[in-house]
Protein backbone atom coordinates (compact mmCIF):
# COMPACT_ATOMS: atom_id res chain seq x y z
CA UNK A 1 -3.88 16.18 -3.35
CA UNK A 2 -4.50 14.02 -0.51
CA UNK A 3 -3.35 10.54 -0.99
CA UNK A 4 -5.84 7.43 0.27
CA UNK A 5 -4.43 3.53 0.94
CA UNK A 6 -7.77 2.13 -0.30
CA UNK A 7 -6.68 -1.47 0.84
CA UNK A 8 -4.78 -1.73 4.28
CA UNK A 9 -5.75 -4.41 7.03
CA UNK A 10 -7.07 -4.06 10.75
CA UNK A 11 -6.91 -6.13 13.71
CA UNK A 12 -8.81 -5.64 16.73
CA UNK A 13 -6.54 -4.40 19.26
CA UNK A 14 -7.92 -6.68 22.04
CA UNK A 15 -8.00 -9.79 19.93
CA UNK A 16 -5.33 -11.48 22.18
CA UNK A 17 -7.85 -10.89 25.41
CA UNK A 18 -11.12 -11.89 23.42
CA UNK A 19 -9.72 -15.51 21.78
CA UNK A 20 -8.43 -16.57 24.94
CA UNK A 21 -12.22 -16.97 25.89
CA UNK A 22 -13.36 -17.81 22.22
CA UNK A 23 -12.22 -21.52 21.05
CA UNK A 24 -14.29 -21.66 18.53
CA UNK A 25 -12.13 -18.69 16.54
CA UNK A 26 -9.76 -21.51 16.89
CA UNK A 27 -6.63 -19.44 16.76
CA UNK A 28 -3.75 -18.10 19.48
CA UNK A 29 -1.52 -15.39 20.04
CA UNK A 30 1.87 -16.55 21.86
CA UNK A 31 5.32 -14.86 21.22
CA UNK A 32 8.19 -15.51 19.27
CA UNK A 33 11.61 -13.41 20.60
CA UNK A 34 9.65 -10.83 21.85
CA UNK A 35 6.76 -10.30 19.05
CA UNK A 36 3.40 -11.56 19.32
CA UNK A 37 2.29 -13.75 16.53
CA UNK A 38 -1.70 -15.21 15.90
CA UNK A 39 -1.40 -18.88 14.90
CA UNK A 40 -4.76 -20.51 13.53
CA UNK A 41 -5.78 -24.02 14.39
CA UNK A 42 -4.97 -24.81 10.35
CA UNK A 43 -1.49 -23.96 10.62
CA UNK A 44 -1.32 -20.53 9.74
CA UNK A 45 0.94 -17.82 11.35
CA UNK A 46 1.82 -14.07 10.89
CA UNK A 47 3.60 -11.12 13.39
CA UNK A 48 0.63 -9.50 14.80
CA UNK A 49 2.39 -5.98 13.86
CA UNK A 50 1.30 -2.81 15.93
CA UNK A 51 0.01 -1.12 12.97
CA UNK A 52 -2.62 -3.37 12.66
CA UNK A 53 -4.53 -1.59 15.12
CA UNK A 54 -4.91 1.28 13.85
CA UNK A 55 -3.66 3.96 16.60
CA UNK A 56 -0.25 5.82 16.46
CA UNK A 57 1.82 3.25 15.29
CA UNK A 58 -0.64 2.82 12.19
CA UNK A 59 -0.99 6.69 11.40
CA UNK A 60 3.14 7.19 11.90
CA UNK A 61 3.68 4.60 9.44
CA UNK A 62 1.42 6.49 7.01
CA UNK A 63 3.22 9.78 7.63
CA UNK A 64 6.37 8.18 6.60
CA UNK A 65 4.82 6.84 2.85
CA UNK A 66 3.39 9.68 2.71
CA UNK A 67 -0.31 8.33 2.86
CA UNK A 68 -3.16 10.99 4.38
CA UNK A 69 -5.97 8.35 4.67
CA UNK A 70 -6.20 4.64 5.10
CA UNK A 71 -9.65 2.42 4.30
CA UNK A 72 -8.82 0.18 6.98
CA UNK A 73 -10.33 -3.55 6.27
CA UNK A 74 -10.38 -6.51 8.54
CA UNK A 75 -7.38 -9.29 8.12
CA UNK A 76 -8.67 -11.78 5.66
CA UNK A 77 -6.97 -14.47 7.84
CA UNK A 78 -10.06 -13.20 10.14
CA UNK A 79 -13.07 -13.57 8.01
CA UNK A 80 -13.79 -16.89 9.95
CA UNK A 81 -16.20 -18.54 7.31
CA UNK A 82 -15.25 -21.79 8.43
CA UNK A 83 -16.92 -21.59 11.82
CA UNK A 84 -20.50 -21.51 12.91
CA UNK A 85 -22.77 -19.07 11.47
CA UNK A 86 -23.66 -17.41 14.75
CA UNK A 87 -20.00 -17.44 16.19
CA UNK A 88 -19.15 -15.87 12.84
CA UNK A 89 -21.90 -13.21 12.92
CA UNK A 90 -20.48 -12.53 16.65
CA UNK A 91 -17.46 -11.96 15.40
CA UNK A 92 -18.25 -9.87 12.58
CA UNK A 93 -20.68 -7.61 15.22
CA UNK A 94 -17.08 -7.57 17.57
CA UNK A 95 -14.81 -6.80 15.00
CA UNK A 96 -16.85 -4.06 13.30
CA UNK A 97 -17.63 -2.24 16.66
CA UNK A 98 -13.92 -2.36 16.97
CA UNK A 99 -13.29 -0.68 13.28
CA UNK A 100 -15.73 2.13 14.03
CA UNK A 101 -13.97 3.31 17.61
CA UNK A 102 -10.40 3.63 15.81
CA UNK A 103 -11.78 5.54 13.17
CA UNK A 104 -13.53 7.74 15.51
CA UNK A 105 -9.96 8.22 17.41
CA UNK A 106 -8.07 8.83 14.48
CA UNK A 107 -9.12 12.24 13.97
CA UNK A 108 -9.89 11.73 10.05
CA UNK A 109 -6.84 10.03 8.99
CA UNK A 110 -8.80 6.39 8.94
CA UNK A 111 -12.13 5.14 7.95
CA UNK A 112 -13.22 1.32 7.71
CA UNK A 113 -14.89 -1.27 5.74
CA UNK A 114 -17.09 -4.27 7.52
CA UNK A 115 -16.29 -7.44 7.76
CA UNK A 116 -19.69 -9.66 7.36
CA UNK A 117 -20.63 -13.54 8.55
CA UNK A 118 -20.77 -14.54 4.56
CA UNK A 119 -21.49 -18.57 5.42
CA UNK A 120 -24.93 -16.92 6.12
CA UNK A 121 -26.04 -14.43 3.46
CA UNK A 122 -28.89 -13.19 4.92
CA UNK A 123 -26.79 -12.09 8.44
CA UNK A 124 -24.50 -10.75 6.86
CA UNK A 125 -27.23 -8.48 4.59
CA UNK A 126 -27.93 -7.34 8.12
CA UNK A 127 -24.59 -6.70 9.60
CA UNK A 128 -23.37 -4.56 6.40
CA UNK A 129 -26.65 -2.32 6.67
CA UNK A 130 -25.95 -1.91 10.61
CA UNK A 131 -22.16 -1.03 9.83
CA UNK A 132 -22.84 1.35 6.92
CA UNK A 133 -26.25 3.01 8.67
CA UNK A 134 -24.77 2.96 12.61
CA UNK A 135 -21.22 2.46 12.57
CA UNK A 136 -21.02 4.65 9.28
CA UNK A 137 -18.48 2.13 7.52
CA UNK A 138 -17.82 2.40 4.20
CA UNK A 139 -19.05 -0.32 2.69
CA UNK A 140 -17.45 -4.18 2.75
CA UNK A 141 -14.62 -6.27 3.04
CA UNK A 142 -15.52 -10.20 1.86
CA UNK A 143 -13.63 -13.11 0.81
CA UNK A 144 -13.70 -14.35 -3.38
CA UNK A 145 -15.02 -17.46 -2.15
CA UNK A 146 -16.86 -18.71 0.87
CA UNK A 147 -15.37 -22.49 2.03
CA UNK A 148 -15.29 -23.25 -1.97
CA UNK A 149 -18.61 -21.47 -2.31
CA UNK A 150 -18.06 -18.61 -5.18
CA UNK A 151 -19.66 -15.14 -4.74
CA UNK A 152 -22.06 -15.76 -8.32
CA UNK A 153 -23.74 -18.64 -6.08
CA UNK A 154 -27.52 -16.86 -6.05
CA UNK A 155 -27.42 -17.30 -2.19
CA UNK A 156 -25.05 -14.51 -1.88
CA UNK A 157 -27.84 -12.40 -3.66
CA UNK A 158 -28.80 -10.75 -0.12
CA UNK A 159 -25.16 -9.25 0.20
CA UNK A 160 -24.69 -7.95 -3.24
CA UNK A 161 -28.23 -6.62 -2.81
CA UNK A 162 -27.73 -4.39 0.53
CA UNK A 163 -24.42 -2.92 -1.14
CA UNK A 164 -26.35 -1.90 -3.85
CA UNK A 165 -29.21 -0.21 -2.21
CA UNK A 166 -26.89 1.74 0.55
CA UNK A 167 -24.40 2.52 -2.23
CA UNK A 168 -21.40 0.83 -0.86
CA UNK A 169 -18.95 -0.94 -2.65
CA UNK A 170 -17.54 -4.70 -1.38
CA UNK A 171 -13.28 -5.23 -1.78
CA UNK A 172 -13.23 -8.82 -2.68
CA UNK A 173 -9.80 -10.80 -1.40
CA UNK A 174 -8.23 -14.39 -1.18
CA UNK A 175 -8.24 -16.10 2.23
CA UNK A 176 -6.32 -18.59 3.77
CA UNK A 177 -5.33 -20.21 6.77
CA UNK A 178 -4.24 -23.56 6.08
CA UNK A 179 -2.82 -25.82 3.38
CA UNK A 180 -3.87 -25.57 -0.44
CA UNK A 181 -3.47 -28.83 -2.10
CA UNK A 182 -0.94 -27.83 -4.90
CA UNK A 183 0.55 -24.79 -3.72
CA UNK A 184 2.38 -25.84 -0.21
CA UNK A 185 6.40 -25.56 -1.70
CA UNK A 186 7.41 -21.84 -2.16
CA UNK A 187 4.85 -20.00 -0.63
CA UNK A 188 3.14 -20.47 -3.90
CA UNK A 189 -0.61 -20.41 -1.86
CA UNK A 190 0.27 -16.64 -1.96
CA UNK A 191 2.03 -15.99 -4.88
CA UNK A 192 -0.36 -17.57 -7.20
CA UNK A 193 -3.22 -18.95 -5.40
CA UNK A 194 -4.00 -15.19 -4.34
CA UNK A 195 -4.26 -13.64 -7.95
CA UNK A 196 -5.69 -16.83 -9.49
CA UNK A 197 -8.85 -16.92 -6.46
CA UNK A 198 -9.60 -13.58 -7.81
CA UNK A 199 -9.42 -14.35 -11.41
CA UNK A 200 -11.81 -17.06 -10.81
CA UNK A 201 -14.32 -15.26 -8.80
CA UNK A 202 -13.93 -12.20 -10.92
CA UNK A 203 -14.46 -14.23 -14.19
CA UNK A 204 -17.28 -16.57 -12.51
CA UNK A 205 -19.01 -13.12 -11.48
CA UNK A 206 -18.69 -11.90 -15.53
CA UNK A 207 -20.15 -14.91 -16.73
CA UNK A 208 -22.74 -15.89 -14.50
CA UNK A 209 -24.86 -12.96 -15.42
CA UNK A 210 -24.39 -11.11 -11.41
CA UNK A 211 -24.00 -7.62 -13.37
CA UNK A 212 -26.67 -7.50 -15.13
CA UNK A 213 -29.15 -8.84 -11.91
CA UNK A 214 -27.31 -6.01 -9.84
CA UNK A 215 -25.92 -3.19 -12.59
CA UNK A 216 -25.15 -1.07 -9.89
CA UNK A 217 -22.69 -3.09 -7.56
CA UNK A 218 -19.27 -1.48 -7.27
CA UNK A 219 -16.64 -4.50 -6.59
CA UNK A 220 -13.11 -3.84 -5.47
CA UNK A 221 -10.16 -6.32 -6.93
CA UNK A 222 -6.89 -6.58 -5.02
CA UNK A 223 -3.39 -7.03 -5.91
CA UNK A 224 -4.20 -5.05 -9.03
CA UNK A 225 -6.89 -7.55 -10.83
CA UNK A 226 -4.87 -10.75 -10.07
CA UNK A 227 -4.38 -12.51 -13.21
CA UNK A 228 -7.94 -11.50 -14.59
CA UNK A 229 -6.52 -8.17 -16.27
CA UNK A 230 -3.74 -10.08 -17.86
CA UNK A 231 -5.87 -13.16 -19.24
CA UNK A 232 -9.22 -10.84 -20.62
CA UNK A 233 -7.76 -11.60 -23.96
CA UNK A 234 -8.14 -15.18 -23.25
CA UNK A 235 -11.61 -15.47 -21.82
CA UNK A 236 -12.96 -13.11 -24.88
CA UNK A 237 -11.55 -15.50 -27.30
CA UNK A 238 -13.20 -18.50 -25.35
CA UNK A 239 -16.40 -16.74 -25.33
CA UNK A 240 -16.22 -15.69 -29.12
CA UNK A 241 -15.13 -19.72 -30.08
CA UNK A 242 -17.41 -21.84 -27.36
CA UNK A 243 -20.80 -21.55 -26.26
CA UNK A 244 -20.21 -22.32 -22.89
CA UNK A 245 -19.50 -19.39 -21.46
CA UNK A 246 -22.07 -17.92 -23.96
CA UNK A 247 -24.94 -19.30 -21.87
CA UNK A 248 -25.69 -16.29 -19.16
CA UNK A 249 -23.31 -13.61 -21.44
CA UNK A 250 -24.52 -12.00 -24.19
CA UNK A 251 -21.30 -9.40 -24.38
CA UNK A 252 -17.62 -10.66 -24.07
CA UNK A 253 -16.18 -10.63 -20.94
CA UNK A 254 -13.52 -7.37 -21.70
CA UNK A 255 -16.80 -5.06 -21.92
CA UNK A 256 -16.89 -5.67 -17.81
CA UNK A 257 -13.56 -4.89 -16.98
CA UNK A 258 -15.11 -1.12 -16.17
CA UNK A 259 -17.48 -3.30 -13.63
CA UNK A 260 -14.52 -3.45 -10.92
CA UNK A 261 -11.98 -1.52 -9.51
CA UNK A 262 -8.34 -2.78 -9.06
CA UNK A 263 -5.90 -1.60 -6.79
CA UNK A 264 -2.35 -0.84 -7.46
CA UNK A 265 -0.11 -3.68 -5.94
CA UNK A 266 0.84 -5.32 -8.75
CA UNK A 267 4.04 -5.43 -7.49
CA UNK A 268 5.78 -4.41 -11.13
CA UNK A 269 6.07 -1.06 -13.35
CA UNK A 270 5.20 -1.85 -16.51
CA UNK A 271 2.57 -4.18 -15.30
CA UNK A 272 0.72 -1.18 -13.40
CA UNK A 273 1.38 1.18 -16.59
CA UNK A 274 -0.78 -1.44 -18.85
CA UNK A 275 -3.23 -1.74 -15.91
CA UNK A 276 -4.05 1.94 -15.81
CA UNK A 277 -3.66 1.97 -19.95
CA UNK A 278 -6.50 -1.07 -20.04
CA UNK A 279 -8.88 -0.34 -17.25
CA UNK A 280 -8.85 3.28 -17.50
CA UNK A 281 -7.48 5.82 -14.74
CA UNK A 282 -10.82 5.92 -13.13
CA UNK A 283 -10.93 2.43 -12.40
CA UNK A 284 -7.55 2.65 -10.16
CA UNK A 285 -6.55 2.64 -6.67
CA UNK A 286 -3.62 3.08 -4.30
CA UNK A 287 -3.67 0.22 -1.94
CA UNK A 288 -0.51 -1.23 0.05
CA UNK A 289 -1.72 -4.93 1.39
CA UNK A 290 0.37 -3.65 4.35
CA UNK A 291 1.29 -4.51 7.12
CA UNK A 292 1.71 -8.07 5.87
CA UNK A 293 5.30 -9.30 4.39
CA UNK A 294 3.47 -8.87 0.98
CA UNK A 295 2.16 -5.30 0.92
CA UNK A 296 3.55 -3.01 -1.77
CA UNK A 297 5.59 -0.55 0.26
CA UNK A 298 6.15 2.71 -1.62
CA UNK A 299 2.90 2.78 -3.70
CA UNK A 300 3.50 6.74 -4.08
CA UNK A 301 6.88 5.85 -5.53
CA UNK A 302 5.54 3.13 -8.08
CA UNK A 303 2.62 5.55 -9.10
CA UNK A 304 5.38 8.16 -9.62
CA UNK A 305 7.52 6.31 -11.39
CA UNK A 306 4.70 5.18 -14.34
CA UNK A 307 4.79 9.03 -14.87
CA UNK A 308 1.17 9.46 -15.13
CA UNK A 309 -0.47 12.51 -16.37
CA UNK A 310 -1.11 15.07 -13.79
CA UNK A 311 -5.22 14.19 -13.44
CA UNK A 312 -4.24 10.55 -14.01
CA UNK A 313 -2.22 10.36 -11.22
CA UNK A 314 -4.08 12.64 -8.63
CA UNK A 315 -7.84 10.17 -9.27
CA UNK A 316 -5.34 7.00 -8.91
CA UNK A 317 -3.27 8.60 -5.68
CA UNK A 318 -7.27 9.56 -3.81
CA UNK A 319 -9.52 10.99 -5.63
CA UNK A 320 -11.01 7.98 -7.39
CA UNK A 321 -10.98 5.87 -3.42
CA UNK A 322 -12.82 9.17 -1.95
CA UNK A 323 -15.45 8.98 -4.59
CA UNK A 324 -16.37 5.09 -4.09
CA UNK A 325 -16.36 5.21 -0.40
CA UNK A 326 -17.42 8.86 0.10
CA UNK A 327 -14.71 10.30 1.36
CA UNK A 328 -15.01 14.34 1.38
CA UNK A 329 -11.81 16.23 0.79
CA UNK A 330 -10.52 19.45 0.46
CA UNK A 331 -9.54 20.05 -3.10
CA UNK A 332 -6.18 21.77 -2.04
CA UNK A 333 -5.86 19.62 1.33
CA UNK A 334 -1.83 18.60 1.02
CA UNK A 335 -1.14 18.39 4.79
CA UNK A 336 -1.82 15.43 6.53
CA UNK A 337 -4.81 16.03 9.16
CA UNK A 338 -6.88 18.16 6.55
CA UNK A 339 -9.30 15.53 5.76
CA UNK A 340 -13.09 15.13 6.30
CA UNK A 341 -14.88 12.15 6.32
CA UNK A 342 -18.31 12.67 5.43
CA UNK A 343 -20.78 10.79 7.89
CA UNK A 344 -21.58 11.56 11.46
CA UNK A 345 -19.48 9.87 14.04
CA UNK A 346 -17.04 9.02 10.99
């Protein structure tokens, strides 16, 4: 069985040397006690860990959870939305070209997914087909919302469009780099603004009517659903009682739950158990959130614990992750190094 992170983030090595002649990323990297940290204009500040670059440091740490591939996606404290389009796109073009030469290095153990300029749809239609076509990325990583712009908006047709006709699927993930009205004391921006942006956008995308205009778009849900998996009972009973959210749904909300996947970090047994148990075993991924102070750090050991049937576990631990992104793998590969990632140059 060969095990796949389906949701672990990337930073361009070189980032350091490239925003020191980009002010219009508007962020730094300076040291604190010996460890280099990116600060954004907004406030925002993390350790700019090793592993984030994907080379040794990245593939030891995955020998010692005992993870054989990582789908590497760009920080989300990255997407840069909030800057100009073409600065963005830039970006996007920089970062990308980045992605692709680790995963080249790293001898099979990585692939990537794209980051794309999302203030401007249309680009970033065009920068997911050149990742996926000439990089050969897997498909997308894109924020739930766009500078309080939601995903179900029709301008971010183009982008749902391109992932459908290259067959790739899009991880959708909360962003922030500053302060959230509400949610400055405890850290609470992260602890609930994080699973309630994606039970917004998630629920926004069921009842606006985006499945049916694209049926085949594959969409990825971190930190196992946020709170949409644990409130379906909730928005069916609205839709049943209200005809709001009646007016672009003709089926109640729970009948889409098999229109996403959802990783595992739910940070919580039981709560991972009832995932699995609602969505279905097909539906679920092994994803860490590392290296940030928030990942899930022994994913094997919380999808070992649940005690999952034997199938059950091996689609949750890889199988289901190589099928959405197309990741070929020896059926008996158990040895780290034994996998193949389909694509040229991949």
């Amino acid at each position: 069985m060969t095990v796949i992170d389906a949701h672990t983030h990337f930073i361009p090595e070189l980032l350091e040397e490239e925003a020191a002649h980009r002010p219009e990323w508007g962020i730094d990297v300076t040291r604190r006690d010996g460890t280099r940290w990116v600060s954004h204009d907004q406030g925002f500040a993390y350790p700019l860990d090793e592993t984030f670059f994907g080379g040794d440091a990245k593939l030891a740490d995955m020998d010692g959870r005992g993870l054989d591939l990582s789908v590497m996606s760009i920080s989300p404290t990255l997407f840069f939305y909030w800057i100009g389009a073409s600065d963005a796109a830039s970006f996007a073009r920089y970062a990308n070209d980045a992605l692709a030469d680790v995963v080249r290095r790293a001898e099979g153990r990585l692939t990537g997914v794209a980051t794309l300029p999302m203030q401007d749809p249309d680009a970033a239609a065009v920068e997911l087909r050149r990742a996926v076509e000439e990089l050969s990325l897997r498909g997308a990583h894109i924020g739930t919302s766009v500078e309080g712009a939601y995903l179900d908006e029709p301008r971010f047709a183009p982008v749902f469009e391109a992932a459908d006709a290259l067959g790739v699927p899009l991880i959708l993930h909360p962003y922030y780099v500053g302060p959230r009205p509400g949610l400055e004391p405890f850290y609470l921006t992260n602890l609930f603004g994080n699973p309630l942006d994606t039970a917004l956008c998630a629920s926004r995308l069921i009842f606006s009517g985006v499945f049916e205009a694209h049926p085949n778009l594959e969409l990825i849900l971190v930190h196992a659903g946020g709170f949409l998996p644990y409130q379906i009972g909730r928005l069916d009973h609205g839709w049943s009682v209200r005809p709001e959210p009646k007016a672009q749904l003709e089926r109640k909300p729970s009948e889409y739950l098999d229109r996403f996947f959802y990783d595992t970090i739910s940070h919580h047994d039981s709560a991972l158990a009832w995932l699995v148990e609602l969505v279905g075993d097909e539906r679920v991924l092994l994803g860490t959130d590392l290296p940030y102070d928030m990942a899930d750090e022994d994913p094997v050991g919380r999808i070992t614990r649940i005690a999952l049937a034997g199938d059950s576990s091996e689609r949750v631990m890889g199988s289901n992750a190589a099928e959405l992104f197309g990741i070929r793998t020896e059926a008996a590969a158990s040895a780290r190094g034994e996998v193949e990632i389909a694509g040229e140059g991949a």
